[in-house]
Protein backbone atom coordinates (compact mmCIF):
# COMPACT_ATOMS: atom_id res chain seq x y z
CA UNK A 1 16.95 -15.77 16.24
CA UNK A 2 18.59 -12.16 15.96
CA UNK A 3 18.03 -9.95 18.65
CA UNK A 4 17.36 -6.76 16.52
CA UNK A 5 14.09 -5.30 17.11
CA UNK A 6 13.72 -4.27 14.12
CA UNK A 7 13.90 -7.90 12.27
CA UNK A 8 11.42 -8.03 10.11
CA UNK A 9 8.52 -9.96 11.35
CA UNK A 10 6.50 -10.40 8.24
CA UNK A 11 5.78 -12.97 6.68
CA UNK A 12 2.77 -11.81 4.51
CA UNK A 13 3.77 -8.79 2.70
CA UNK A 14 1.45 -5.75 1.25
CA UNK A 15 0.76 -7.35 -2.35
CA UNK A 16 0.28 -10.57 -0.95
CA UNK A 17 -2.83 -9.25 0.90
CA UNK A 18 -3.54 -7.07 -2.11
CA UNK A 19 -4.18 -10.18 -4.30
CA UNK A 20 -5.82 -12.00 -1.57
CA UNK A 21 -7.95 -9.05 -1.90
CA UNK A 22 -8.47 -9.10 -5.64
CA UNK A 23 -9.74 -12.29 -5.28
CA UNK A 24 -12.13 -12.05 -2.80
CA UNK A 25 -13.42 -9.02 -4.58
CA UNK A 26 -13.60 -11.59 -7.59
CA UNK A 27 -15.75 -13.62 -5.51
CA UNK A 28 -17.89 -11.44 -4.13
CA UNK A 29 -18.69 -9.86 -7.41
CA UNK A 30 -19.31 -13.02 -8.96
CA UNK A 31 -21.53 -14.22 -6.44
CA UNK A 32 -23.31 -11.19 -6.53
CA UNK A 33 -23.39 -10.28 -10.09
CA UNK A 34 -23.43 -13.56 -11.47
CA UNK A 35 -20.48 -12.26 -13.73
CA UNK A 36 -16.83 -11.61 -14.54
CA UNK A 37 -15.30 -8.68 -16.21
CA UNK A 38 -18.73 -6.32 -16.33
CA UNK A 39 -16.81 -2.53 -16.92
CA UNK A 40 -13.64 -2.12 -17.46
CA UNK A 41 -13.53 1.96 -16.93
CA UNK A 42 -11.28 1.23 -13.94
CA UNK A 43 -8.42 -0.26 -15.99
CA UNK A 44 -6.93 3.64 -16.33
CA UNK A 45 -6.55 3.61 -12.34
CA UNK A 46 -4.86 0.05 -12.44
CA UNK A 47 -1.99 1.28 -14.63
CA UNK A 48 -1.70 4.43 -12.75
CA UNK A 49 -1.32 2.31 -9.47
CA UNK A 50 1.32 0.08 -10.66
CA UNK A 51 3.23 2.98 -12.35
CA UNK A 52 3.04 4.68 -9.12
CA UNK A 53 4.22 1.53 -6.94
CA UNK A 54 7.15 0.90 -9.41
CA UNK A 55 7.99 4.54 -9.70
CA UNK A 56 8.03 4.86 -6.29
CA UNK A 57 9.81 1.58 -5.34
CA UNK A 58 12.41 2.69 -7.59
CA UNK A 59 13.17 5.52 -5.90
CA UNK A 60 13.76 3.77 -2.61
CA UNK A 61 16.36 1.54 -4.53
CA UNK A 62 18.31 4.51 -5.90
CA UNK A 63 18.06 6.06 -2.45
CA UNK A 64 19.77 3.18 -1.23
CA UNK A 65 17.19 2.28 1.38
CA UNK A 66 14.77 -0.85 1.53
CA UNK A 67 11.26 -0.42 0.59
CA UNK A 68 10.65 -3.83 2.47
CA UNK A 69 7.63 -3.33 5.43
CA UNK A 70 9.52 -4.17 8.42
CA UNK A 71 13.08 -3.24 7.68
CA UNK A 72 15.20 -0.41 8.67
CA UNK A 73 15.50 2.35 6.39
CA UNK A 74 18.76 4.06 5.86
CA UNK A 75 17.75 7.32 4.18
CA UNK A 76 13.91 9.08 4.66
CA UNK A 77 12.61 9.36 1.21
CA UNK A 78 10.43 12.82 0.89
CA UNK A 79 10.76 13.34 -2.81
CA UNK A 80 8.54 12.57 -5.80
CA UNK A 81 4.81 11.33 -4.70
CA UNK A 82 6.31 11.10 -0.83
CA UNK A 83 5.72 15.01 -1.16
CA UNK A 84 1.88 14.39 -1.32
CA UNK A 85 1.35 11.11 0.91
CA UNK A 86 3.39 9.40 3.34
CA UNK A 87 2.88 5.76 1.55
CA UNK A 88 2.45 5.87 -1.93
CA UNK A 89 3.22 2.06 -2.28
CA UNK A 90 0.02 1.68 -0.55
CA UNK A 91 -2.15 4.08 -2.08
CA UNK A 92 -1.15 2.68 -5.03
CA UNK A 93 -2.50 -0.56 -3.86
CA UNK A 94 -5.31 0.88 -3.32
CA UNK A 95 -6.05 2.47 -6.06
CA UNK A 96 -5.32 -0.74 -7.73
CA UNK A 97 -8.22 -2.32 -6.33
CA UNK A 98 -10.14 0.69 -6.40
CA UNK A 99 -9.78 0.22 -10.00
CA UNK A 100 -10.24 -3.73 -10.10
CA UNK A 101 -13.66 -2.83 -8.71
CA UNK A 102 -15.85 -2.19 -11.53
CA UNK A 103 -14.59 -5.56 -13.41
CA UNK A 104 -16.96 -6.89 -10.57
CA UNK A 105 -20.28 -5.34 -11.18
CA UNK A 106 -21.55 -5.22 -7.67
CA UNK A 107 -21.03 -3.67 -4.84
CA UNK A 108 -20.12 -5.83 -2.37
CA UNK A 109 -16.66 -5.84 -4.10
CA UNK A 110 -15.62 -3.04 -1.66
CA UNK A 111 -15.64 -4.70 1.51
CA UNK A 112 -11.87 -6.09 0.73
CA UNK A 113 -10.62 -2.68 -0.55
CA UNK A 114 -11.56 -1.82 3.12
CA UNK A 115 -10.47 -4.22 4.77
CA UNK A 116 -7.35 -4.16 2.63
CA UNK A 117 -7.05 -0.60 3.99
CA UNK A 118 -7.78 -1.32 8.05
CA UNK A 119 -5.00 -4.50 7.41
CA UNK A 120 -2.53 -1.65 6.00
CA UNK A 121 -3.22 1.06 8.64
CA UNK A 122 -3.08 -1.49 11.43
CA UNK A 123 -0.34 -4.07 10.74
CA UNK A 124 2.32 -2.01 8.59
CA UNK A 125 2.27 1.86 8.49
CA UNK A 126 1.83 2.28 12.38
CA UNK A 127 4.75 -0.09 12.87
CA UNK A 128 6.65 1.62 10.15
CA UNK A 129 6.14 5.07 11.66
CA UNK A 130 7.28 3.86 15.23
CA UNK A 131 10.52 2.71 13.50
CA UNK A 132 10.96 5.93 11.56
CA UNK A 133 10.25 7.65 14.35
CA UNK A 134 13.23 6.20 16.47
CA UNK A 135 15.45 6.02 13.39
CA UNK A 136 15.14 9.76 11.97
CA UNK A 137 13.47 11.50 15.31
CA UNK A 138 12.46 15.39 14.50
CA UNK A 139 13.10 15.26 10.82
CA UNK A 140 10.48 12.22 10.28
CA UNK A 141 7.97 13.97 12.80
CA UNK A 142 8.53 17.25 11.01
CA UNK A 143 8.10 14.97 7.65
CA UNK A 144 4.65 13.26 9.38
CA UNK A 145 3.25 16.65 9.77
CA UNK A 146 4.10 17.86 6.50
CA UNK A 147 2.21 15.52 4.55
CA UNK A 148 -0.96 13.05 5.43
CA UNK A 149 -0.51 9.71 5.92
CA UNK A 150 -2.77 8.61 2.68
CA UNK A 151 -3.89 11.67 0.50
């Protein structure tokens, strides 16, 4: 077992818990709807998420950095959306089942979005910004108080 502390302890990463989500949210609207597929309005929101999260992964790969949760970066990323939100990877996410949400009908739907959310904020970004912290000191906390932490 190596001996870094930052190894990478995950073994359930952001989109697996984002599809976990998507299908609870299935669920839930189908158990309280009675239906599948009811509006599809949200469908503009789901393509702007996953443009965003590919856009943005990109541009940790041509940084040079990983965009893997848990690993150390090598180079802190403040261009493009990073300018406006501190994870954009995971507001796309959530926008993504933000816009999943009205295939459902109902409203219980939401409750994984949330969830999603707490799961995000709790397990991933306040790890991530300890080990940004130590890795790029004032420039990440001068970064952090630049720009919020969602939107």
């Amino acid at each position: 077992m190596p001996s870094d502390k930052h190894h990478n302890p995950y073994r359930i990463f952001p989109p697996h818990l984002m599809i976990l989500a998507a299908i609870a949210m299935h669920t839930l609207g189908r158990m309280e709807t009675g239906q599948s597929f009811a509006h599809f309005y949200g469908l503009p929101l789901c393509a702007f998420a996953v443009w965003l999260a590919f856009r943005e992964k990109n541009r940790f790969i041509a940084a040079g950095t990983t965009f893997f949760p848990g690993e150390p970066s090598h180079k802190l990323v403040t261009e493009g959306a990073y300018r406006y939100t501190r994870n954009p990877m995971y507001v796309a996410m959530a926008l993504l089942l933000l816009g999943l949400w009205p295939l459902t009908g109902g409203w219980t739907p939401v409750i994984p979005v949330i969830v999603f959310i707490g799961l995000i904020q709790h397990y991933f970004i306040r790890r991530e910004e300890r080990m940004l912290t130590e890795t790029f000191g004032e420039d990440y906390l001068a970064y952090k108080a630049r720009v919020r932490r969602w939107i």
